[in-house]
Protein backbone atom coordinates (compact mmCIF):
# COMPACT_ATOMS: atom_id res chain seq x y z
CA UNK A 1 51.89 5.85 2.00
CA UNK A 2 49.91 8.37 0.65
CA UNK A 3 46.10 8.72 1.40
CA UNK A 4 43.66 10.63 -0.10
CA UNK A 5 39.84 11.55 0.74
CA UNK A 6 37.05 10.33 -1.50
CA UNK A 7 33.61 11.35 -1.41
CA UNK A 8 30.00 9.54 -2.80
CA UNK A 9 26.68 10.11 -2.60
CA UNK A 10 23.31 7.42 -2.87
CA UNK A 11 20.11 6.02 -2.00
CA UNK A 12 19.16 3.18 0.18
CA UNK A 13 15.39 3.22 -1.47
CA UNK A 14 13.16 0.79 0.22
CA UNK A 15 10.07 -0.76 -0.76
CA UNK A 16 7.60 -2.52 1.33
CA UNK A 17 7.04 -5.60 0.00
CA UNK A 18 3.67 -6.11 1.95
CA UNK A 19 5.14 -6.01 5.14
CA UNK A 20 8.36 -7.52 4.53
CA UNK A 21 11.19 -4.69 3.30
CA UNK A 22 13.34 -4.60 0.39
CA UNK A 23 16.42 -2.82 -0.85
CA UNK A 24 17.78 -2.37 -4.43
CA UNK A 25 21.73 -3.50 -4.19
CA UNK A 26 24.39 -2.84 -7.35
CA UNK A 27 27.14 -4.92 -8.82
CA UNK A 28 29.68 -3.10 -10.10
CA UNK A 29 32.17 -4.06 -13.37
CA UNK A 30 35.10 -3.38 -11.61
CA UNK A 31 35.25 -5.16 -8.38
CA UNK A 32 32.26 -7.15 -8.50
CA UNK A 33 31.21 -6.34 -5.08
CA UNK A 34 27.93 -5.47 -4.06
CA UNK A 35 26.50 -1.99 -2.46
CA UNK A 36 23.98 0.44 -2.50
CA UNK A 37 23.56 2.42 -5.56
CA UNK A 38 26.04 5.57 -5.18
CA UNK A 39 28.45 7.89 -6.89
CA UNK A 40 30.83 11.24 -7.38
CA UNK A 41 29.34 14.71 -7.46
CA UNK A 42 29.71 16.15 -11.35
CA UNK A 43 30.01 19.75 -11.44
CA UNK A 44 27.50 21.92 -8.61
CA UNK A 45 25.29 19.25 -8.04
CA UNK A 46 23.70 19.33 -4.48
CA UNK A 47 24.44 16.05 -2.40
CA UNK A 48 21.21 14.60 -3.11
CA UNK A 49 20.93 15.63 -6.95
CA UNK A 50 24.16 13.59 -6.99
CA UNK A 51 22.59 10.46 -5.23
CA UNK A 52 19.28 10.91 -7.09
CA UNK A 53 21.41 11.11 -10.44
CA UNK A 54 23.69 7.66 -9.10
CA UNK A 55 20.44 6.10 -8.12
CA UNK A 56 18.61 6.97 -12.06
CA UNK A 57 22.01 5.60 -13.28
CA UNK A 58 22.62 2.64 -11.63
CA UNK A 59 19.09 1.69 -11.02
CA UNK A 60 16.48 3.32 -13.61
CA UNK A 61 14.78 4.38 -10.28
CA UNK A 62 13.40 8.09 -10.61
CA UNK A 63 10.20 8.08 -8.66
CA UNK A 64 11.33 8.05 -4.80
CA UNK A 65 10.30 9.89 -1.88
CA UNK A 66 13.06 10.65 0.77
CA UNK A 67 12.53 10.49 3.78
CA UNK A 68 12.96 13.36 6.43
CA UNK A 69 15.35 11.97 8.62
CA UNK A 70 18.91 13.15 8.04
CA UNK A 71 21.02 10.58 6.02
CA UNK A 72 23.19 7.77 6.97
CA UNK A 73 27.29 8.25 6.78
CA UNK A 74 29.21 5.69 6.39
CA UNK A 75 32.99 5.72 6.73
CA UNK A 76 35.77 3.10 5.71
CA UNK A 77 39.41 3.35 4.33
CA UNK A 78 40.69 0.63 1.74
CA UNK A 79 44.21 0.42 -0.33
CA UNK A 80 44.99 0.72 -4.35
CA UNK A 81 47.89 0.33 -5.69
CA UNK A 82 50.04 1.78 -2.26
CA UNK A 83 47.48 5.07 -2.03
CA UNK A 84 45.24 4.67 1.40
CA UNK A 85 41.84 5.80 0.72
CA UNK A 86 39.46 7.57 3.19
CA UNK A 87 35.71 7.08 2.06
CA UNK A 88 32.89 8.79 3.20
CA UNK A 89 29.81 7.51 1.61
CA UNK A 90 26.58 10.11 2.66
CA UNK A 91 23.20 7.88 2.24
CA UNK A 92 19.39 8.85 1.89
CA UNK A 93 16.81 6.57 3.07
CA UNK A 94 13.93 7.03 0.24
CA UNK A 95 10.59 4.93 -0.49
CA UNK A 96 9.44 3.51 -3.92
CA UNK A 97 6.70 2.42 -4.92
CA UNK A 98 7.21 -0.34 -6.87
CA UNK A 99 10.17 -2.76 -7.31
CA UNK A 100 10.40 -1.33 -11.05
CA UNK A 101 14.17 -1.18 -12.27
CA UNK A 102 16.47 -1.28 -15.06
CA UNK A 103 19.73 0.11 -15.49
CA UNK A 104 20.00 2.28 -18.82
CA UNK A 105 21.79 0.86 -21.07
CA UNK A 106 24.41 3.64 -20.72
CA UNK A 107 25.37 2.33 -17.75
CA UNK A 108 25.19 -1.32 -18.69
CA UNK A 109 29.01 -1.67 -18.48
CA UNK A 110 29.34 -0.28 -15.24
CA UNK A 111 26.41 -1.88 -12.91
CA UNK A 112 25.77 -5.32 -15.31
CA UNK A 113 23.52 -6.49 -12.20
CA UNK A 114 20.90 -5.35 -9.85
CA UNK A 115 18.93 -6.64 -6.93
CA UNK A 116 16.59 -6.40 -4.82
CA UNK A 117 16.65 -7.37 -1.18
CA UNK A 118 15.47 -8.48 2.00
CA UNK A 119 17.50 -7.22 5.14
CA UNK A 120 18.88 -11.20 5.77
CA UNK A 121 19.55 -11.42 2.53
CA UNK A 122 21.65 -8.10 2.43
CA UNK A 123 23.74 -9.30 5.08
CA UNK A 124 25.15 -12.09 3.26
CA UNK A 125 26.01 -9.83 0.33
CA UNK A 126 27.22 -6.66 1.37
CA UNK A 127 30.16 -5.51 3.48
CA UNK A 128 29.19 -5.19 7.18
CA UNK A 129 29.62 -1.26 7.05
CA UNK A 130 27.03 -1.40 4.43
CA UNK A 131 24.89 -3.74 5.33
CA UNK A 132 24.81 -1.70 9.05
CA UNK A 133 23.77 1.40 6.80
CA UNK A 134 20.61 -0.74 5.24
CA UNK A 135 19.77 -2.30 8.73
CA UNK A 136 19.33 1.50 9.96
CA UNK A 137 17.57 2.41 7.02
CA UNK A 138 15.13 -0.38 6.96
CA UNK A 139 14.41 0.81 10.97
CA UNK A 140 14.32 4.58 9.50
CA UNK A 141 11.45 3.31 7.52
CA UNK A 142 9.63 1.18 10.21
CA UNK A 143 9.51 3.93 12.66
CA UNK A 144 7.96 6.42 9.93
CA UNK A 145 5.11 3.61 9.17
């Protein structure tokens, strides 16, 4: 079986709900599962310009402030089609303001649906590996509070 290495790059932003935190998850077109918003490098782009640029596209968020921690890697492997893929997805942990979205209508056909979160409910939609990535953010956040 052949495997190949696949790269992406996003945002867990995080907003504090007064006291209580929330996440913006994504629902892709093509396998309907949910995750944080993320994508592919285009051209020289830096790793965050690439997860800033996923996060505008998927999300309609611009205004975030990342935090200075170092971001959160997560690492899984899935199968298409016989080809065994190694994914490395690199996270930043980022506040916003305000729970403000709306995916451009450009994007529309990729991400028809967007929500936001609290950590319980993020469990029961997301893969464990992701929902371990939010968990960490969330305490990212706490401990810069």
């Amino acid at each position: 079986m052949d495997t190949k290495l696949d790269a992406s790059f996003g945002f867990i932003p995080v907003y504090d709900d007064g006291g209580e935190l929330k996440t913006i998850i994504v629902s892709n077109k093509k396998d309907r599962h949910w995750t944080s918003p993320k994508g592919h490098k285009i051209g020289g782009e830096t790793d965050l310009e690439t997860a800033r640029r996923e996060l505008f596209e998927e999300t309609g968020i611009k205004d975030i402030d990342v935090s200075s921690a170092d971001p959160i890697k997560d690492a899984y492997e899935y199968e298409i089609e016989g080809v065994n893929y190694r994914k490395t997805v690199t996270y930043f942990v980022g506040l916003v303001k305000t729970m403000a979205s709306a995916t451009p209508a450009d994007f529309k056909k990729e991400i028809p649906e967007t929500r936001w979160v609290t950590l319980a409910e993020a469990q029961k939609l997301l893969f464990p590996s992701s929902f371990q990535v939010v968990k960490e953010a969330f305490e990212r956040v706490k401990m810069f509070k």
